[in-house]
Protein backbone atom coordinates (compact mmCIF):
# COMPACT_ATOMS: atom_id res chain seq x y z
CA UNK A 1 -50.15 -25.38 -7.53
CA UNK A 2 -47.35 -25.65 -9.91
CA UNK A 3 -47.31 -21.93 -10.13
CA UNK A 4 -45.65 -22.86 -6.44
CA UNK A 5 -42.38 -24.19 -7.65
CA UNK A 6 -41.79 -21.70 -10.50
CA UNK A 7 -42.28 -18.49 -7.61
CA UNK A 8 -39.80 -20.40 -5.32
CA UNK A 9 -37.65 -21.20 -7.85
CA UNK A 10 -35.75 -18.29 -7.25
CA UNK A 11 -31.87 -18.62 -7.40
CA UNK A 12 -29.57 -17.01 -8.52
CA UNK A 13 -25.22 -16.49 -9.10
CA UNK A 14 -21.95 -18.74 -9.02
CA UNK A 15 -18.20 -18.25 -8.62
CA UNK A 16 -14.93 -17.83 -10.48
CA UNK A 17 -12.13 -15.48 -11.92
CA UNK A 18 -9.63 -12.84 -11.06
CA UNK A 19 -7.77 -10.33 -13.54
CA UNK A 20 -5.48 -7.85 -12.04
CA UNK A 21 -3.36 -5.40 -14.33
CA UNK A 22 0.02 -5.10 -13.05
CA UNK A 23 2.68 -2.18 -13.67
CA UNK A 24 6.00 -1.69 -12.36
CA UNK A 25 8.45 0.77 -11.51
CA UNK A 26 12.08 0.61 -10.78
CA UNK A 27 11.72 0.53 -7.13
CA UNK A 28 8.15 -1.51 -6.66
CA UNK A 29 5.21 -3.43 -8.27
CA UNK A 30 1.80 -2.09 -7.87
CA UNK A 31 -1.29 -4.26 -8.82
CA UNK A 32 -4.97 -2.50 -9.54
CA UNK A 33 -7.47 -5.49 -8.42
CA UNK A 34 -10.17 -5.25 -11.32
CA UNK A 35 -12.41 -7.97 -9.61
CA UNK A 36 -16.01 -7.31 -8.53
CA UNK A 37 -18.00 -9.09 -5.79
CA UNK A 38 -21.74 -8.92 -6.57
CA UNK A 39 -24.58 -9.71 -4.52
CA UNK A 40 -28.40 -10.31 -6.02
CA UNK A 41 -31.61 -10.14 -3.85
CA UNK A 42 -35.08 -9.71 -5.40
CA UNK A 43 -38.49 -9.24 -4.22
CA UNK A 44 -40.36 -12.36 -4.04
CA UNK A 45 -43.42 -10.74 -6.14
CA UNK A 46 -44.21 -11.00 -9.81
CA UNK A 47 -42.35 -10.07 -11.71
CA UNK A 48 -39.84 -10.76 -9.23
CA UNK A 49 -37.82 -7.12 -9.82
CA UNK A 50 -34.45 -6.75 -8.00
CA UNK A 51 -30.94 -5.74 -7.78
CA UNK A 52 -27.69 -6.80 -9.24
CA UNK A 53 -24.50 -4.44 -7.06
CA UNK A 54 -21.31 -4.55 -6.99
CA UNK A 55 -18.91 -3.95 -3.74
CA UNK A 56 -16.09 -4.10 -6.14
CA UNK A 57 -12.83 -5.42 -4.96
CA UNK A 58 -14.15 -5.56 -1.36
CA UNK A 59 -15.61 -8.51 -0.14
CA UNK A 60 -19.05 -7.49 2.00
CA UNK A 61 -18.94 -7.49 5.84
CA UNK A 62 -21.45 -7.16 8.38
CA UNK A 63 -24.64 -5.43 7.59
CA UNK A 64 -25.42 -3.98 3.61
CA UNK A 65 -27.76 -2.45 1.72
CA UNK A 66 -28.15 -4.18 -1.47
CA UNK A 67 -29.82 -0.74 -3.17
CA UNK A 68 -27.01 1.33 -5.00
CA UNK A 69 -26.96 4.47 -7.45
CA UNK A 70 -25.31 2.16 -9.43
CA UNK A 71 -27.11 -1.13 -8.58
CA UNK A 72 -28.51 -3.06 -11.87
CA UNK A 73 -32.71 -3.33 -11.70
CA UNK A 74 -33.64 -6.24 -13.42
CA UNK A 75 -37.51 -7.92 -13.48
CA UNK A 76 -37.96 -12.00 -13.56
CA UNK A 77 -34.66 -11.78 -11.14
CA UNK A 78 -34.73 -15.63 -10.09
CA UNK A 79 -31.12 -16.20 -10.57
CA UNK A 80 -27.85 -15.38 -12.84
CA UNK A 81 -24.89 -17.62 -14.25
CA UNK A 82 -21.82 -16.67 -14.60
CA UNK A 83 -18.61 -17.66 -16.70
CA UNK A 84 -15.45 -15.66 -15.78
CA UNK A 85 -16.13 -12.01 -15.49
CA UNK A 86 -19.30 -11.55 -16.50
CA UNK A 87 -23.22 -12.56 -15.77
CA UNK A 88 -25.42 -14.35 -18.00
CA UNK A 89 -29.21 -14.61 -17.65
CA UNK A 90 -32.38 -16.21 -19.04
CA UNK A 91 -34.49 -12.97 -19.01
CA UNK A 92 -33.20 -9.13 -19.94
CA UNK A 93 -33.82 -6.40 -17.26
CA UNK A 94 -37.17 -6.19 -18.71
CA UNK A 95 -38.13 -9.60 -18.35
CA UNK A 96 -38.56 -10.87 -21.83
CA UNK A 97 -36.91 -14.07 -22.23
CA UNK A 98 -33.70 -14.98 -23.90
CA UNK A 99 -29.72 -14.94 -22.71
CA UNK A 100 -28.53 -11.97 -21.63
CA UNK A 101 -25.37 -10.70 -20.94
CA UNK A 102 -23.68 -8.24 -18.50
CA UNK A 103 -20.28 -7.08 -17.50
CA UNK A 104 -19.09 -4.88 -14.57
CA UNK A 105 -16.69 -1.82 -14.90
CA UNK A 106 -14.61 -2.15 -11.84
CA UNK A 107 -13.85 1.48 -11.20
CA UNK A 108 -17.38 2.42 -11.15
CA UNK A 109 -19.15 -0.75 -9.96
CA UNK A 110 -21.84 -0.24 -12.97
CA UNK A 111 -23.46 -2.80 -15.21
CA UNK A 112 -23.41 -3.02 -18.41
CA UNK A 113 -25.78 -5.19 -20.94
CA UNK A 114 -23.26 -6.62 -23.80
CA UNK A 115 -25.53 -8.39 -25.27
CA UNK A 116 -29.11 -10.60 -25.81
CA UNK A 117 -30.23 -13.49 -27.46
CA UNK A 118 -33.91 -13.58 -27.63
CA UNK A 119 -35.33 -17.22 -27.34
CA UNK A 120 -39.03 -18.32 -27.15
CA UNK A 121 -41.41 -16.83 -24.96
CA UNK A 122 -43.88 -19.81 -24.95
CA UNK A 123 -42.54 -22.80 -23.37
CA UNK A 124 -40.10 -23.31 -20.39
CA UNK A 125 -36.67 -23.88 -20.83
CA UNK A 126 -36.28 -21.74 -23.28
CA UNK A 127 -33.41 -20.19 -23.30
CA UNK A 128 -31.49 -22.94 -21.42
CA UNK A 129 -27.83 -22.58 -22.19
CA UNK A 130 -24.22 -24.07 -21.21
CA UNK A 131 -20.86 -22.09 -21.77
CA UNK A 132 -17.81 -23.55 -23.18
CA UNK A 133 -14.90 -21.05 -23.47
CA UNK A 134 -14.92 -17.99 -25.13
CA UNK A 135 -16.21 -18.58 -28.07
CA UNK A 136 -18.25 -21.71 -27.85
CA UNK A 137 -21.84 -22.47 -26.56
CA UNK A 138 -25.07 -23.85 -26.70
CA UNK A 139 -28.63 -23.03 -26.20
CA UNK A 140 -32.04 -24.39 -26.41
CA UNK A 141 -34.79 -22.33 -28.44
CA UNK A 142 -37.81 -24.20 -28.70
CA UNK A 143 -39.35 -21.88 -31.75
CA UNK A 144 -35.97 -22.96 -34.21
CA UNK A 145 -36.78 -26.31 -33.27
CA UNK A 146 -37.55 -28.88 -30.04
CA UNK A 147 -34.62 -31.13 -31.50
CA UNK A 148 -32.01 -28.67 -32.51
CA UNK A 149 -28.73 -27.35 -30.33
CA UNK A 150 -28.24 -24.00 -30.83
CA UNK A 151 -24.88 -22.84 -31.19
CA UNK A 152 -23.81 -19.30 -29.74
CA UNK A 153 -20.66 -16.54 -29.34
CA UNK A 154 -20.58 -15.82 -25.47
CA UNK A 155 -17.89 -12.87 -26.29
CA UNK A 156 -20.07 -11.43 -29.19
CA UNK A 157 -23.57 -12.67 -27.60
CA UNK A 158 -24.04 -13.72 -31.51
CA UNK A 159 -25.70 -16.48 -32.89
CA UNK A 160 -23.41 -18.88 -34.87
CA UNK A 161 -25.29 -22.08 -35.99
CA UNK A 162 -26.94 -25.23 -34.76
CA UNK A 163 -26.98 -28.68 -34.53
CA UNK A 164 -30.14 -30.38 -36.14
CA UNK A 165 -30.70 -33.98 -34.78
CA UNK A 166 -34.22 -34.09 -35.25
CA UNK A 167 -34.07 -36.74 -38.03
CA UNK A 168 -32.57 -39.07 -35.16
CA UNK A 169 -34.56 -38.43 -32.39
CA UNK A 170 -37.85 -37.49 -33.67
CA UNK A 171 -40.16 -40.15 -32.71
CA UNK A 172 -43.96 -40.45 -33.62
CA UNK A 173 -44.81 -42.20 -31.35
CA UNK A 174 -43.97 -39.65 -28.29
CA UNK A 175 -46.39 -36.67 -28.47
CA UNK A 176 -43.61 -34.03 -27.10
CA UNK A 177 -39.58 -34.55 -27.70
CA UNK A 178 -37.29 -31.97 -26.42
CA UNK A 179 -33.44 -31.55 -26.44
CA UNK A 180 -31.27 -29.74 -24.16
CA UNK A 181 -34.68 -28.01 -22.72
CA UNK A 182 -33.86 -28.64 -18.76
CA UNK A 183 -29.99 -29.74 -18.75
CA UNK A 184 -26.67 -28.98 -20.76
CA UNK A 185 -23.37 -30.34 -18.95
CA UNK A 186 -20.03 -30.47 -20.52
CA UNK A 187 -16.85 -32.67 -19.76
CA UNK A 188 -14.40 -33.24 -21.95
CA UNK A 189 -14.78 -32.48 -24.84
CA UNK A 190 -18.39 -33.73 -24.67
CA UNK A 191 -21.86 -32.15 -24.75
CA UNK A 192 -24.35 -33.71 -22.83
CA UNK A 193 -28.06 -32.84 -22.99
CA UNK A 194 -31.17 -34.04 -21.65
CA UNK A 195 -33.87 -35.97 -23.85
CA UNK A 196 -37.11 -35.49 -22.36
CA UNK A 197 -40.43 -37.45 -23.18
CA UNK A 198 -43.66 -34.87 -22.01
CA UNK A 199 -47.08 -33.99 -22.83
CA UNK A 200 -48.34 -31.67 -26.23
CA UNK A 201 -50.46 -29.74 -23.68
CA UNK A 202 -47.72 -28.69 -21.01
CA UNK A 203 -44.98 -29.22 -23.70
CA UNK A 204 -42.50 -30.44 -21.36
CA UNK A 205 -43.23 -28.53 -18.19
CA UNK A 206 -43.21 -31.22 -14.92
CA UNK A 207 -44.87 -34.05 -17.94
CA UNK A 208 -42.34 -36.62 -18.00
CA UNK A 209 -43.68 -39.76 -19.11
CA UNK A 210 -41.44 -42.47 -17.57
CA UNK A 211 -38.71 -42.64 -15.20
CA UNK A 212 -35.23 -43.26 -17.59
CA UNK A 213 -32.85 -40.14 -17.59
CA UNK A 214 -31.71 -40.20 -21.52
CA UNK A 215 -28.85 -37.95 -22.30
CA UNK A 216 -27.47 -37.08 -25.90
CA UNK A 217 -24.05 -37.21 -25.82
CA UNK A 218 -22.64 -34.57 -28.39
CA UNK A 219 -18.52 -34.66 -29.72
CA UNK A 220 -18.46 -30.31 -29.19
CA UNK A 221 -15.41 -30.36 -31.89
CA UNK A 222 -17.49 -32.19 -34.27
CA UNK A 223 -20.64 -31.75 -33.50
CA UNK A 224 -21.98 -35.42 -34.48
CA UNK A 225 -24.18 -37.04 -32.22
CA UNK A 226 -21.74 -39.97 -30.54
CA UNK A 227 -24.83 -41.66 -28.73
CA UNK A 228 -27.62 -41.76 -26.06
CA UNK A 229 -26.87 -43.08 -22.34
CA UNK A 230 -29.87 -43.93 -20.57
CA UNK A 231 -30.33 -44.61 -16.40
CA UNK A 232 -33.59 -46.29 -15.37
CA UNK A 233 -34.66 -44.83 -11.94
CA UNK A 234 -36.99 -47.20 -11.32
CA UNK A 235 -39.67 -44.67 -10.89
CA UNK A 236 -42.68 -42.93 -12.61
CA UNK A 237 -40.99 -39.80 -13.59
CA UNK A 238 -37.53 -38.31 -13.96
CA UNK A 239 -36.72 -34.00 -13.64
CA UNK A 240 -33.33 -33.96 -14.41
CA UNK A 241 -32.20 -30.24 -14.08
CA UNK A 242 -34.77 -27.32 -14.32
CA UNK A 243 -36.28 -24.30 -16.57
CA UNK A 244 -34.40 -21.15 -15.12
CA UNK A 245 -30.56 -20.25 -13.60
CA UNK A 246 -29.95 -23.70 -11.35
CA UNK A 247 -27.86 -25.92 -13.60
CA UNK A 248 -28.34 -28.85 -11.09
CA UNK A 249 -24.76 -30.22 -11.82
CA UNK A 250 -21.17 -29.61 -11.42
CA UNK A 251 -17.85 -30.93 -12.57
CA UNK A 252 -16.50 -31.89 -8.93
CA UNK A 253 -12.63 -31.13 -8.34
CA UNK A 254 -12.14 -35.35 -8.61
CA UNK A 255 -12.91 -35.00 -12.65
CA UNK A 256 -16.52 -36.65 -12.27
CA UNK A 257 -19.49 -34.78 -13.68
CA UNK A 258 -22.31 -34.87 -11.04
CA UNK A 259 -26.60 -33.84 -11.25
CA UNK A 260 -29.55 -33.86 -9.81
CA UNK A 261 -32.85 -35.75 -10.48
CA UNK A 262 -35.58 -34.30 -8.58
CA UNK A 263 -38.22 -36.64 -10.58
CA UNK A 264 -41.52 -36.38 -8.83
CA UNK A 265 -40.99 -33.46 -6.55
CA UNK A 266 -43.97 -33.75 -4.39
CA UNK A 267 -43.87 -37.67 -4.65
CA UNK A 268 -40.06 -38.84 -3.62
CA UNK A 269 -37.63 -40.62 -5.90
CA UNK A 270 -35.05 -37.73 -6.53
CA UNK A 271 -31.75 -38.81 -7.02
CA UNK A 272 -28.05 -37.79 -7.62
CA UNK A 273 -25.91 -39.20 -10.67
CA UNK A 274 -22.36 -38.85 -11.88
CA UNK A 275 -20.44 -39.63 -15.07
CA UNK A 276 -17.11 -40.44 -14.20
CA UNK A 277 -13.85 -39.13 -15.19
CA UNK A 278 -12.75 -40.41 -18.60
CA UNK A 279 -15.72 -42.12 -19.45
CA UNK A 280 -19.21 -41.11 -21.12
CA UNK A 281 -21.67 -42.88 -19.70
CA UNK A 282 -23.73 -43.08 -16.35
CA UNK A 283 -22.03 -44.73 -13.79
CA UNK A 284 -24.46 -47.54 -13.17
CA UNK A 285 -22.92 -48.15 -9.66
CA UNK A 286 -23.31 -44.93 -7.84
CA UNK A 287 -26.99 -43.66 -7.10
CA UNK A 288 -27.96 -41.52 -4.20
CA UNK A 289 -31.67 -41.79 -3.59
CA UNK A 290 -33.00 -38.57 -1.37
CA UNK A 291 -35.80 -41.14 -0.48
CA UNK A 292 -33.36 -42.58 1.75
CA UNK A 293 -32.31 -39.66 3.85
CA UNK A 294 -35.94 -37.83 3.64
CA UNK A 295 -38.51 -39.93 1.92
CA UNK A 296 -40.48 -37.54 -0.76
CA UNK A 297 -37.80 -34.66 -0.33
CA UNK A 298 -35.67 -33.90 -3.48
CA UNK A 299 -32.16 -32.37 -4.52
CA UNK A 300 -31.88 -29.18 -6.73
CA UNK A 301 -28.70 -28.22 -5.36
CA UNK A 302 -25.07 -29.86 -5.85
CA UNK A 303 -21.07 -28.89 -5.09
CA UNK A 304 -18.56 -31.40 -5.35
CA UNK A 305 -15.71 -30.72 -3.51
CA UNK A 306 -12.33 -32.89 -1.56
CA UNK A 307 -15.06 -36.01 -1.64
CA UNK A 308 -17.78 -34.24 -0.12
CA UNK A 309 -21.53 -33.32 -1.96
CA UNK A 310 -22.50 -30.18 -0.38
CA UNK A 311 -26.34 -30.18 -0.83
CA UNK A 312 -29.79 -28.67 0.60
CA UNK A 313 -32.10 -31.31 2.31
CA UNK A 314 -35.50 -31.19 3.62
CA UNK A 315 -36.44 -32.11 7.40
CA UNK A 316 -39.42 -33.22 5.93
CA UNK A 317 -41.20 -34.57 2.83
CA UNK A 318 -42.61 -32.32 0.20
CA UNK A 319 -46.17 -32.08 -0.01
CA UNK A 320 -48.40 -33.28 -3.03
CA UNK A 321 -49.66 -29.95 -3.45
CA UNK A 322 -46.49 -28.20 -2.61
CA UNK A 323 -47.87 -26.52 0.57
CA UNK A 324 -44.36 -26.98 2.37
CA UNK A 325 -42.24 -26.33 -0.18
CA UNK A 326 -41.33 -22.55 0.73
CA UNK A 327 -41.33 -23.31 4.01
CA UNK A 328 -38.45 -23.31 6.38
CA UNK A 329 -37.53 -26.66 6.13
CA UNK A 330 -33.98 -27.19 4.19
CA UNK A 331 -30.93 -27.66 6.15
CA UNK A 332 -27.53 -27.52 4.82
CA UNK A 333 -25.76 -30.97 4.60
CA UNK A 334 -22.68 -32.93 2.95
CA UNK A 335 -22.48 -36.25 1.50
CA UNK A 336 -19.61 -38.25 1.69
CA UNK A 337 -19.34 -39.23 -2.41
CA UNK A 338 -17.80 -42.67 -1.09
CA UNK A 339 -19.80 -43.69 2.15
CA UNK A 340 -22.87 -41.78 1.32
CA UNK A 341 -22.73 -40.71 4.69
CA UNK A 342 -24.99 -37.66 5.54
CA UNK A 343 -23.68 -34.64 8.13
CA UNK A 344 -25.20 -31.62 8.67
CA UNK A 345 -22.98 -28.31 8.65
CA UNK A 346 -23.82 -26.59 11.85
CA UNK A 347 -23.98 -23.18 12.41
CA UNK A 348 -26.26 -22.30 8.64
CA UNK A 349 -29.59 -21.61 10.64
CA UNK A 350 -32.55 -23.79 8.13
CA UNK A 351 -33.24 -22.12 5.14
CA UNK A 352 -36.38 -21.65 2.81
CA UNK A 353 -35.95 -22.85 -0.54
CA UNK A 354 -35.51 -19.21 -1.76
CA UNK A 355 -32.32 -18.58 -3.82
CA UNK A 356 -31.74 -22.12 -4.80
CA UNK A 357 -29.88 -21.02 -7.79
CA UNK A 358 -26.78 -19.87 -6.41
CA UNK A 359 -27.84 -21.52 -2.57
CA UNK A 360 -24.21 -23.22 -2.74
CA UNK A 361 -20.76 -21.10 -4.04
CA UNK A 362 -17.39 -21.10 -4.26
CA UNK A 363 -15.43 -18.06 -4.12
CA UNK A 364 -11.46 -18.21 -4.02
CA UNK A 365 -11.33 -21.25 -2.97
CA UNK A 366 -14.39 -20.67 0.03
CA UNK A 367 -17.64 -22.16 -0.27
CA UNK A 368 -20.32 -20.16 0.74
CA UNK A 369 -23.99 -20.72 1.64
CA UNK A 370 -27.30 -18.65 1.17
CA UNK A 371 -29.40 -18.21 3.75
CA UNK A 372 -32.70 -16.74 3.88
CA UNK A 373 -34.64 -17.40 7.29
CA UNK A 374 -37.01 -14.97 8.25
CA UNK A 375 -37.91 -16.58 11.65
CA UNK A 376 -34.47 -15.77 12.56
CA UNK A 377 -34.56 -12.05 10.48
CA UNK A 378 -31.29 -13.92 8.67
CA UNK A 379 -30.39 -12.52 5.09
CA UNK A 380 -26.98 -13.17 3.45
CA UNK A 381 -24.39 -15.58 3.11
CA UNK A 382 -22.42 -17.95 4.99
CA UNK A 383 -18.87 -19.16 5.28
CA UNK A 384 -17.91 -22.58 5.33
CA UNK A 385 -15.32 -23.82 7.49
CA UNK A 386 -15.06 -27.69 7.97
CA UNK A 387 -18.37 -28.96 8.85
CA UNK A 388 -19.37 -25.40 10.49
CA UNK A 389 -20.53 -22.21 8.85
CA UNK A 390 -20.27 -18.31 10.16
CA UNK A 391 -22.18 -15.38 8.96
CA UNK A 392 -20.70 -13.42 6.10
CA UNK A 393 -22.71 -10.52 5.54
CA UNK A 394 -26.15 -9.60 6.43
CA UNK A 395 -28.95 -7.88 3.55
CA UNK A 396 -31.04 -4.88 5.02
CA UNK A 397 -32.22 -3.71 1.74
CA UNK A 398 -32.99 -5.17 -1.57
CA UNK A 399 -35.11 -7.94 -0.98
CA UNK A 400 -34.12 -11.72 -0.45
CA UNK A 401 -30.40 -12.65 -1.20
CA UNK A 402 -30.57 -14.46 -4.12
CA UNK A 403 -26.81 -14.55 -5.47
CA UNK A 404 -23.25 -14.05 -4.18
CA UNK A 405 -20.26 -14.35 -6.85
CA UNK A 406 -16.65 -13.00 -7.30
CA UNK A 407 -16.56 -11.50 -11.21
C-alpha cells in the first residue's frame, strides 16, 4: 500500500522571476516581456506522462487546453522546481532519474533540455537537490555515497565536487545512514540537510527508526560541517520532507526557515518546525502538531507569508492502509504563525491530494492554489484574495493540473 503515496505524490512547479529587455528611442521606451507562465498536468497512470506549456507572457484565463505543438512531453511528471527562469526536475522526459534542466524561449513558447545529471536509479531520494545562486548547489546521489553532499553548477548542469562527511556520521551501529536524501534547506549562508536513521532492506524509504528530526548544518562558503541540531517529536517516527519535487519548506517573508514533518503518515504526529531568523538551530518553542487540528492527518505543504502558514489539511484522518489518502478530503487553510489559529480560505472547493508539489504558489506577489476536484469537474488554479479564493483558469486537456509558475 505504499505504492499509494508514491502514485499520489504527484506535484509539481513554484514561482519567481521577471527579465524584460528594454530599448529606447528618442521619443518613447518600449519593453519586450520575455517571461513565460507555464502550466503542468499529467496523467495519473504509470509512468505518469504529461505536459509542460507555456502561455508565454499571458497569464491563462478561463478555460485551456494544456496540449500544445509546442508543449514539453515528459514521463514520471509528478512535479518540477524551479529557480529563476528555468525548471529543474528529478527525472528527464524519459523518466530515468537524475536533475534535469529546462529553459523556455519566450518567442516561441518551446522547451529546451540544458542539461542532466544522472543520479541513482535504486533508492528514493535520489536525486534530491537544493539551489543556491547561479553557480552553487547540492544534491544527494546515493551510488557516490549515502554520507556525501554533492556539489553541482545549476548554469552548466555540471558536476563540481562533494562534501564527504561520512567519517563523522557513519555509525555502526545504525544499519542505514543517509544525508540530504529527503530534505536540503538553505538560510544564510547555511546548508541544512536531513540525517535519517532507516532500514538496509527499504534503505530509507518510510523506515525511520525513532522520532528525533537531526539536521546537518553545513557553512556553504566553507563547506565544514558546523554541527547537528536535533528536535525530539516525541513520537515513533519522523518524515521530514519527501523523495520527489515537494521541498516541504520555505524561507517565509519574516526571515524564518519553516518544514514539514509528516512522521507516521497513516498514524498522526506530523508536525511543522521553523529555524528562526539569525539563528541555526530548531526553535524549541514553536511546534505545530496536525494531531491537534485533525488527529492522524499530516502536512506536506507549507507558504509563509505576512504571518500566515498557508497549508493543505485533511477533514479527516489518514487511514493505516492509505485507503483515504487520494480521496477528496484536503481543504485549503492558514495558520496564524503566532496564535496557531486555524481558518479555512473559502471559496477553493476540497481538493484531492493530487499536485501536492506545487498545491501552494506565489506568482508576482499572488498566491495561488491547485485544485483538482473531480466531483465538482474543477481543474486549475485559484487566486487568493484575503481569506477567499476565485477561479483562475480551468484545464480541459492534459490531464490533472499539477504545476502553475511564472519563468
Amino acid at each position: 500500500m505504499k505504492k499509494t503515496i508514491l502514485k499520489f505524490s504527484i506535484a509539481c512547479l513554484a514561482s519567481l522571476i521577471l527579465f524584460s529587455a528594454c530599448s529606447k528611442d528618442d521619443d518613447q521606451a518600449t519593453t519586450a516581456d520575455t517571461s513565460n507562465f507555464v502550466v503542468v498536468s499529467a496523467l495519473i497512470t504509470s509512468p505518469y506522462s504529461g505536459y509542460i506549456t507555456s502561455f508565454g507572457s499571458t497569464i491563462p484565463s478561463g478555460t485551456i487546453s494544456n496540449v500544445k505543438g509546442t508543449s514539453k512531453q515528459a514521463q514520471w511528471l509528478v512535479g518540477i522546481r524551479q529557480f529563476g527562469k528555468y525548471i529543474y526536475r528529478f527525472h528527464n522526459a524519459s523518466g530515468e532519474r537524475g536533475i534535469t534542466k529546462y529553459s523556455v524561449d519566450a518567442t516561441t513558447q518551446t522547451f529546451k533540455e540544458e542539461g542532466y545529471i544522472a543520479t541513482d536509479k535504486s533508492i528514493f531520494g535520489s536525486g534530491q537537490h537544493v539551489i543556491v545562486n547561479e553557480t552553487t548547489g547540492f544534491y544527494f546521489d546515493p551510488a557516490l555515497g549515502l554520507l556525501k553532499i554533492q556539489k553541482f553548477n545549476p548554469t552548466t548542469m555540471q558536476r563540481t565536487g562533494e562534501l564527504d562527511f561520512t567519517a563523522k556520521l557513519q555509525d555502526a551501529t545504525k544499519e542505514f545512514v543517509s544525508l540530504g536524501q529527503t530534505m536540503m534547506m538553505v538560510k544564510e549562508g547555511k546548508l541544512y540537510a536531513n540525517i535519517h536513521y532507516g532500514t538496509t532492506a527499504r534503505k530509507g524509504y518510510l523506515d525511520s527508526k525513532d522520532g528525533i528530526i537531526r539536521l546537518a548544518v553545513i557553512d556553504i562558503a566553507t563547506g565544514n560541517l558546523d554541527k547537528i541540531i536535533t528536535f525530539d517529536t516525541g513520537n515513533k517516527i519522523v518524515q521530514t520532507g519527501w523523495f520527489f519535487e515537494n521541498p516541504m519548506w520555505d524561507l517565509g517573508d519574516d526571515g524564518h526557515l519553516y518544514f514539514c514533518d509528516m512522521a507516521g503518515i497513516g498514524s498522526g504526529g506530523s508536525s511543522l518546525h521553523r529555524i528562526k531568523k539569525g539563528e541555526t538551530e530548531i526553535d524549541a518553542n514553536w511546534m505545530i502538531k496536525m494531531d491537534d487540528i485533525t488527529k492522524n492527518g499530516f502536512f506536506h505543504n507549507i507558504l509563509v507569508r505576512n504571518g500566515k502558514i498557508y497549508t493543505r489539511i485533511p477533514n479527516e484522518g489518514i487511514k493505516p492502509d492509505f485507503s483515504n489518502i487520494g480521496n477528496e478530503i484536503w481543504e485549503y487553510s492558514t495558520i496564524d504563525v503566532n496564535t496557531k489559529a486555524v481558518q479555512k480560505i473559502t471559496g477553493a472547493p476540497i481538493v484531492s491530494f493530487n499536485g501536492n508539489a506545487n498545491a501552494i504558489v506565489e506568482i508576482d506577489k499572488q498566491i495561488y492554489l491547485m485544485v483538482e476536484n473531480k466531483t465538482q469537474n474543477i481543474n486549475g488554479f485559484f487566486k487568493v484574495n484575503g481569506t477567499t479564493a476565485t477561479q483562475s483558469f480551468q484545464v480541459s486537456e492534459g490531464g490533472s493540473i499539477c504545476g502553475f509558475a511564472k519563468l
